[in-house]
PDB file of N, CA and C in Angstrom:
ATOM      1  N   UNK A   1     -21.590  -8.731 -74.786  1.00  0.00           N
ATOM      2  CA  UNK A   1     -20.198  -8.749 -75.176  1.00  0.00           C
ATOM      3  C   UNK A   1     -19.596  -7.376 -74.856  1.00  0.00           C
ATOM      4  N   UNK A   2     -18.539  -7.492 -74.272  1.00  0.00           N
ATOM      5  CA  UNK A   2     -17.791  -6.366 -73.914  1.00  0.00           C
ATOM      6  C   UNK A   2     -16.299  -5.747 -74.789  1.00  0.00           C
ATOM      7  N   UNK A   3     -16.143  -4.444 -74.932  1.00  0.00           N
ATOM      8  CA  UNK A   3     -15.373  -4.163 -76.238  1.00  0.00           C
ATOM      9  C   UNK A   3     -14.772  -2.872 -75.537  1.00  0.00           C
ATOM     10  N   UNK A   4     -14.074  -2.328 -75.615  1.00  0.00           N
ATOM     11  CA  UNK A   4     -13.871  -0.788 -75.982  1.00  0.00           C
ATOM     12  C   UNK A   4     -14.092   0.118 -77.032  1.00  0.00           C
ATOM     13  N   UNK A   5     -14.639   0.657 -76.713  1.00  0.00           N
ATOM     14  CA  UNK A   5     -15.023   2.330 -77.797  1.00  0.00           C
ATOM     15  C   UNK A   5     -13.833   2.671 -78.692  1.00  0.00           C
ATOM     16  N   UNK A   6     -13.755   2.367 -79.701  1.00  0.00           N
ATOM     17  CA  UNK A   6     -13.002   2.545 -81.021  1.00  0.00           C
ATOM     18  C   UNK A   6     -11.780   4.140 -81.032  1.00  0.00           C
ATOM     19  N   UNK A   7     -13.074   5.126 -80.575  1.00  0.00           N
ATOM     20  CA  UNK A   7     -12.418   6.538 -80.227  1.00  0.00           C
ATOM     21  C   UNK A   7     -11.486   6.743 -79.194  1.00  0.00           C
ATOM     22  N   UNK A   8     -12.506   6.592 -77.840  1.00  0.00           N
ATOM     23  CA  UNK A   8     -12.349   7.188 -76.684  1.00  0.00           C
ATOM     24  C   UNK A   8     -11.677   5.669 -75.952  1.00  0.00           C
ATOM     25  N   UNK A   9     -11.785   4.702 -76.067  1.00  0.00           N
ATOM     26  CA  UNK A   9     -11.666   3.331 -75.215  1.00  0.00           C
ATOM     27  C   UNK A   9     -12.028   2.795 -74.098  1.00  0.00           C
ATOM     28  N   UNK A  10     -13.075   3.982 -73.672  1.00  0.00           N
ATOM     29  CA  UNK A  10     -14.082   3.535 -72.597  1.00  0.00           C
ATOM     30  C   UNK A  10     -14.569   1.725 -73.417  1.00  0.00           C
ATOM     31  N   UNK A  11     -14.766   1.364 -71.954  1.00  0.00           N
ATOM     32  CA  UNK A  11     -15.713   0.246 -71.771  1.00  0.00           C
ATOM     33  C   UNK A  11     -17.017   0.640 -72.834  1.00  0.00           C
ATOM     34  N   UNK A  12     -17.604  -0.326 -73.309  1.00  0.00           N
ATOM     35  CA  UNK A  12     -18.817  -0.355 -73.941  1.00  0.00           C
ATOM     36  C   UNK A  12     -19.039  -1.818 -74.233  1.00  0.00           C
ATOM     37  N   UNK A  13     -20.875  -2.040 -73.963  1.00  0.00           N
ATOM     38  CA  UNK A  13     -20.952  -3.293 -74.155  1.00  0.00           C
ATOM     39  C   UNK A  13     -22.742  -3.375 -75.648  1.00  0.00           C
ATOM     40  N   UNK A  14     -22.438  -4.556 -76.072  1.00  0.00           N
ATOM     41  CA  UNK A  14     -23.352  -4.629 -77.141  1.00  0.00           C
ATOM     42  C   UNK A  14     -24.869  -4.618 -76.315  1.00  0.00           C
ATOM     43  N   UNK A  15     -24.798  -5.090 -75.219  1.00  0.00           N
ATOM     44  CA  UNK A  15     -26.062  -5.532 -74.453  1.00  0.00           C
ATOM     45  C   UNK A  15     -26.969  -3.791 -73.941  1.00  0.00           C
ATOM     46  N   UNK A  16     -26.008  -3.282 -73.624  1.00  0.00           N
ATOM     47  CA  UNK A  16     -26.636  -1.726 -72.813  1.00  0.00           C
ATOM     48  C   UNK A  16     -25.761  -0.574 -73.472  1.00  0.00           C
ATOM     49  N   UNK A  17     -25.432  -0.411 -74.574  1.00  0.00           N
ATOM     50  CA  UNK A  17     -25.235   0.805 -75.732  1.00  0.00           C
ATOM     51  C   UNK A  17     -25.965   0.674 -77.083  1.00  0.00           C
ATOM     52  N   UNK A  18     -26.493   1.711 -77.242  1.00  0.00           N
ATOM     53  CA  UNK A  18     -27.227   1.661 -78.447  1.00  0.00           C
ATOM     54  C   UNK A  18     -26.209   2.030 -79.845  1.00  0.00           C
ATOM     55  N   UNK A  19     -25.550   2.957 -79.420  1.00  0.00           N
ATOM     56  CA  UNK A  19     -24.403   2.978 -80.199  1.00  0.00           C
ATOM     57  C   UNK A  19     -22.950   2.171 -80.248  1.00  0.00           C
ATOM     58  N   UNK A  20     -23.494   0.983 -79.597  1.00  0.00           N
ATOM     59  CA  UNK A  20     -22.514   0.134 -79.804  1.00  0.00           C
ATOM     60  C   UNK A  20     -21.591   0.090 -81.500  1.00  0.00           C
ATOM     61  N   UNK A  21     -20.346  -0.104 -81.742  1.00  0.00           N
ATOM     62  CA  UNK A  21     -19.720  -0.352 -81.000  1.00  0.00           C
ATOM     63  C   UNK A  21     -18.871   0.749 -80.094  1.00  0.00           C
ATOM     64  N   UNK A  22     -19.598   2.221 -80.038  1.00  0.00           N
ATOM     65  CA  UNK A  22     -19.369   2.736 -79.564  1.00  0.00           C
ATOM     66  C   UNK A  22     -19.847   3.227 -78.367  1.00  0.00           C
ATOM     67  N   UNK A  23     -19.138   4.481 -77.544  1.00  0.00           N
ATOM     68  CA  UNK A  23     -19.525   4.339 -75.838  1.00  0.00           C
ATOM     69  C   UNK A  23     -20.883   5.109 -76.167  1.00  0.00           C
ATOM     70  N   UNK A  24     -20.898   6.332 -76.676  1.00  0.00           N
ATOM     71  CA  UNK A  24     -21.625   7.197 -76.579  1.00  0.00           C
ATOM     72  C   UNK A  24     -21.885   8.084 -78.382  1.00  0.00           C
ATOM     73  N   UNK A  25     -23.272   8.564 -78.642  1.00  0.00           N
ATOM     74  CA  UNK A  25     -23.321   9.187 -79.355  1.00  0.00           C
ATOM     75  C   UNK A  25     -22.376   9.954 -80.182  1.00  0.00           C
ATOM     76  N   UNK A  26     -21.759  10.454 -79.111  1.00  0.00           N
ATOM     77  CA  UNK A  26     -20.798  11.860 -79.837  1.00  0.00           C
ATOM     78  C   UNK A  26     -19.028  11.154 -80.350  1.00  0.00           C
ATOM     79  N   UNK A  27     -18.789   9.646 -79.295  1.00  0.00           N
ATOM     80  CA  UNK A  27     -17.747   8.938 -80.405  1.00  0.00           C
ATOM     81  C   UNK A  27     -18.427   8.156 -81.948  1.00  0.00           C
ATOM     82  N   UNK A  28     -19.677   8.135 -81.778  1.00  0.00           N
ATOM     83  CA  UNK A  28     -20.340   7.782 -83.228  1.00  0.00           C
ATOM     84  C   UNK A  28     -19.829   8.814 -84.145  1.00  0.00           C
ATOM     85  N   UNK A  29     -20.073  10.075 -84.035  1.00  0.00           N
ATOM     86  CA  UNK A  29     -20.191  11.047 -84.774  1.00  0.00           C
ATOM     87  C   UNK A  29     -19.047  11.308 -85.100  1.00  0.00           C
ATOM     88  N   UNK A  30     -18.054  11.463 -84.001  1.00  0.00           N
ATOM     89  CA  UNK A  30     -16.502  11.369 -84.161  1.00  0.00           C
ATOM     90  C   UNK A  30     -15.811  10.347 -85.259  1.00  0.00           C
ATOM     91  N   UNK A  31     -16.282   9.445 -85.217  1.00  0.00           N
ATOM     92  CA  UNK A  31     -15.609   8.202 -86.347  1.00  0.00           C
ATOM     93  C   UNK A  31     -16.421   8.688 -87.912  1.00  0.00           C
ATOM     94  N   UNK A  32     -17.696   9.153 -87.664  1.00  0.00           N
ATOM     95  CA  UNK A  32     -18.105   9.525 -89.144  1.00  0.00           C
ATOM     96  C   UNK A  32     -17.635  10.474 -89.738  1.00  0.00           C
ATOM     97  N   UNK A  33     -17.031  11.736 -88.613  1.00  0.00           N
ATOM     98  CA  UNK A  33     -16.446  12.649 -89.375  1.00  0.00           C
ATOM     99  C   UNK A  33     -14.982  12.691 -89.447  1.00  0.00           C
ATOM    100  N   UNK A  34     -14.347  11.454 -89.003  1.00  0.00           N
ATOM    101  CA  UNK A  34     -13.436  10.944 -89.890  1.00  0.00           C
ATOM    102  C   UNK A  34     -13.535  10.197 -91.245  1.00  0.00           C
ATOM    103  N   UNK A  35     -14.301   9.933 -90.854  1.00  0.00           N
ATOM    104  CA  UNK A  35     -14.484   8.861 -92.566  1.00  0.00           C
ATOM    105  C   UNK A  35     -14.659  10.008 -93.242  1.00  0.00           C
ATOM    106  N   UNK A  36     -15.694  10.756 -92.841  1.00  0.00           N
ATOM    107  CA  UNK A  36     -16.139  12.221 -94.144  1.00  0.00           C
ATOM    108  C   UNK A  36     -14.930  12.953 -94.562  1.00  0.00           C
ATOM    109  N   UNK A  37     -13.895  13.147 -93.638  1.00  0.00           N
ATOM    110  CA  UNK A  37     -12.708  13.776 -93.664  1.00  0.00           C
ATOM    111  C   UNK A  37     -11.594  13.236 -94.175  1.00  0.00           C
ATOM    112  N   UNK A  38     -11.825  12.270 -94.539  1.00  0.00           N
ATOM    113  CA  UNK A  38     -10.682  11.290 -95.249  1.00  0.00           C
ATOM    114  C   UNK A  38      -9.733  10.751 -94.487  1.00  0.00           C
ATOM    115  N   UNK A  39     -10.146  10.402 -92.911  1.00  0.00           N
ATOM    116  CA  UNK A  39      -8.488  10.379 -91.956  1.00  0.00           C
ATOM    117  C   UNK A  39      -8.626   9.253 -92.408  1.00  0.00           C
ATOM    118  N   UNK A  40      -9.356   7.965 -92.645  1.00  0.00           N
ATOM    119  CA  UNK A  40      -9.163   6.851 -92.842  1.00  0.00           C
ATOM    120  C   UNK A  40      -9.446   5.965 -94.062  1.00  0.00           C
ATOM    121  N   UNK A  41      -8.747   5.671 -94.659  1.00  0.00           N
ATOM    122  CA  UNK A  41      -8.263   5.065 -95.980  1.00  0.00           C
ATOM    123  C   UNK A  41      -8.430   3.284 -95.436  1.00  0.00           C
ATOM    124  N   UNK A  42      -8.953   2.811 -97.105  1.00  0.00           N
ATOM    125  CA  UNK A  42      -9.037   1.480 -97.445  1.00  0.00           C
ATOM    126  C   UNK A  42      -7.743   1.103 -98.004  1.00  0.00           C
ATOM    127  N   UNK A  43      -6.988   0.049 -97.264  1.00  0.00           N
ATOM    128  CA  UNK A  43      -5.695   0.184 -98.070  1.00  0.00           C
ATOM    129  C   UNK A  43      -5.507  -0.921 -99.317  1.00  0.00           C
ATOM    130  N   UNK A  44      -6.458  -1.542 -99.331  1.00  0.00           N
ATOM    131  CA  UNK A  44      -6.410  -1.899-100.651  1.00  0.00           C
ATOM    132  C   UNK A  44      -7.447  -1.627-101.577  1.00  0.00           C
ATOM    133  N   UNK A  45      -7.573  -1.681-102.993  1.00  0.00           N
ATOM    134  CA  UNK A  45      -8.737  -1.966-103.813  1.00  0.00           C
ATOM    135  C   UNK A  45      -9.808  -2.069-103.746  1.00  0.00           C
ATOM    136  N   UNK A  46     -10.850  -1.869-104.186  1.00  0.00           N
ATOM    137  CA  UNK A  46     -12.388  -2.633-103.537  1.00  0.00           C
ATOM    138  C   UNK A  46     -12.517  -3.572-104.833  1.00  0.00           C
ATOM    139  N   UNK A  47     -11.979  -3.068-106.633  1.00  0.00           N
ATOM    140  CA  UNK A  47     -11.895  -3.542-107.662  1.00  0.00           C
ATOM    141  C   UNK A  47     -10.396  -3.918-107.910  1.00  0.00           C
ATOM    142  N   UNK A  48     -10.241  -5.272-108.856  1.00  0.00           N
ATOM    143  CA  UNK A  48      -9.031  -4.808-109.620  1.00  0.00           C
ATOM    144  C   UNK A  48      -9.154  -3.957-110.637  1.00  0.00           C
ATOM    145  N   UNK A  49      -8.045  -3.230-110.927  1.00  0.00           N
ATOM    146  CA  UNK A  49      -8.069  -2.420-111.295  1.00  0.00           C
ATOM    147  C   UNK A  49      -7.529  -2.844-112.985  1.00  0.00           C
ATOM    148  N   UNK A  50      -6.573  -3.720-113.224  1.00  0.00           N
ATOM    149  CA  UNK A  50      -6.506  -4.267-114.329  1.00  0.00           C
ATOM    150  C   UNK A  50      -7.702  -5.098-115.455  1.00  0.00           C
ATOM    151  N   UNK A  51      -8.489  -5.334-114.222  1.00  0.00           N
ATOM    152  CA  UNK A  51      -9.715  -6.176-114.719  1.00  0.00           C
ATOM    153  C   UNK A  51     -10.486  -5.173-116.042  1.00  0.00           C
ATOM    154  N   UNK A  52     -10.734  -6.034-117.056  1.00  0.00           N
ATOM    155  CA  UNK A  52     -11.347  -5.450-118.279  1.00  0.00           C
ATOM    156  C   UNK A  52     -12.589  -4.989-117.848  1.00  0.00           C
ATOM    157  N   UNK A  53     -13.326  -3.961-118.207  1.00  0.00           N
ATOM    158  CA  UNK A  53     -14.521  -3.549-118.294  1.00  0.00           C
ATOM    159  C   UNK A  53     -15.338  -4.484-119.380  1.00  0.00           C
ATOM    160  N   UNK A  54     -16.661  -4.612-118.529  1.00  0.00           N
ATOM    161  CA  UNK A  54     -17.500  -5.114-119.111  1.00  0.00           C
ATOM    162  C   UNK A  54     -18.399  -4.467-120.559  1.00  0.00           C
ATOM    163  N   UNK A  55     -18.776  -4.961-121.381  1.00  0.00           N
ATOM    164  CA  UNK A  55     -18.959  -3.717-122.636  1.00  0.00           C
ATOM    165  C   UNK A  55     -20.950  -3.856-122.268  1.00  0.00           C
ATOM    166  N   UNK A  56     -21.549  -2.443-122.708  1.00  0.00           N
ATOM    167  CA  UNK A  56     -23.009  -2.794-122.422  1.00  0.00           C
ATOM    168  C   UNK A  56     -23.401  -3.348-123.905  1.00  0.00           C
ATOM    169  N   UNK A  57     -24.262  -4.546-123.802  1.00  0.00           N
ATOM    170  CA  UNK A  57     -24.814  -4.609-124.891  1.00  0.00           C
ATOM    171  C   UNK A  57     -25.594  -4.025-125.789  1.00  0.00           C
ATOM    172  N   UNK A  58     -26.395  -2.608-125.223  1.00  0.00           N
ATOM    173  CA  UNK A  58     -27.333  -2.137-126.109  1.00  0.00           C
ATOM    174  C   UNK A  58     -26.412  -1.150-126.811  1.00  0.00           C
ATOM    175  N   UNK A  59     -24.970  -0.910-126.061  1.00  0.00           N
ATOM    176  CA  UNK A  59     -24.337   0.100-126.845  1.00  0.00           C
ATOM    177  C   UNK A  59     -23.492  -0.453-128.354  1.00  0.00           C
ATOM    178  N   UNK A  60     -23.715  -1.534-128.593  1.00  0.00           N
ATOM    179  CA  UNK A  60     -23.493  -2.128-129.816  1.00  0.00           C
ATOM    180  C   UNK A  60     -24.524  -2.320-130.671  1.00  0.00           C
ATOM    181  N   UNK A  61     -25.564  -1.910-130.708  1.00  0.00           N
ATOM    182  CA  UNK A  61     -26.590  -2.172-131.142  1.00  0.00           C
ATOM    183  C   UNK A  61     -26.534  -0.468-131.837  1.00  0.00           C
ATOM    184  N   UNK A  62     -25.942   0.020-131.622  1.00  0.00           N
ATOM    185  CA  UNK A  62     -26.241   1.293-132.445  1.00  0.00           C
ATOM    186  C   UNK A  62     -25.529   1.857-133.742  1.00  0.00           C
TER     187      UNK A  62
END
């Protein structure tokens, strides 16, 4: 399967890159140290946030 490189947009394919879905090593590293760097945000929730917390049971026990 054939794709472009997320970073750079070279050609890259799943069959002959190991770092698929990227071209090369160093756009791997490039996208992680965005994530580490905060350029890229989840734009929603992973939780609701209204949702009640669950209570632990052994902490009633005391």
């Amino acid at each position: 399967m054939t794709w472009q490189c997320p970073i750079c947009k070279k050609p890259t394919d799943s069959e002959t890159h190991p770092d698929f879905p990227f071209c090369s090593e160093r756009c791997r590293l490039l996208d992680l140290g965005d994530w580490a760097a905060e350029r890229y945000v989840v734009s929603e929730p992973a939780i609701e946030e209204n949702a009640p917390e669950e209570s632990n049971p052994d902490e009633s026990k005391h």
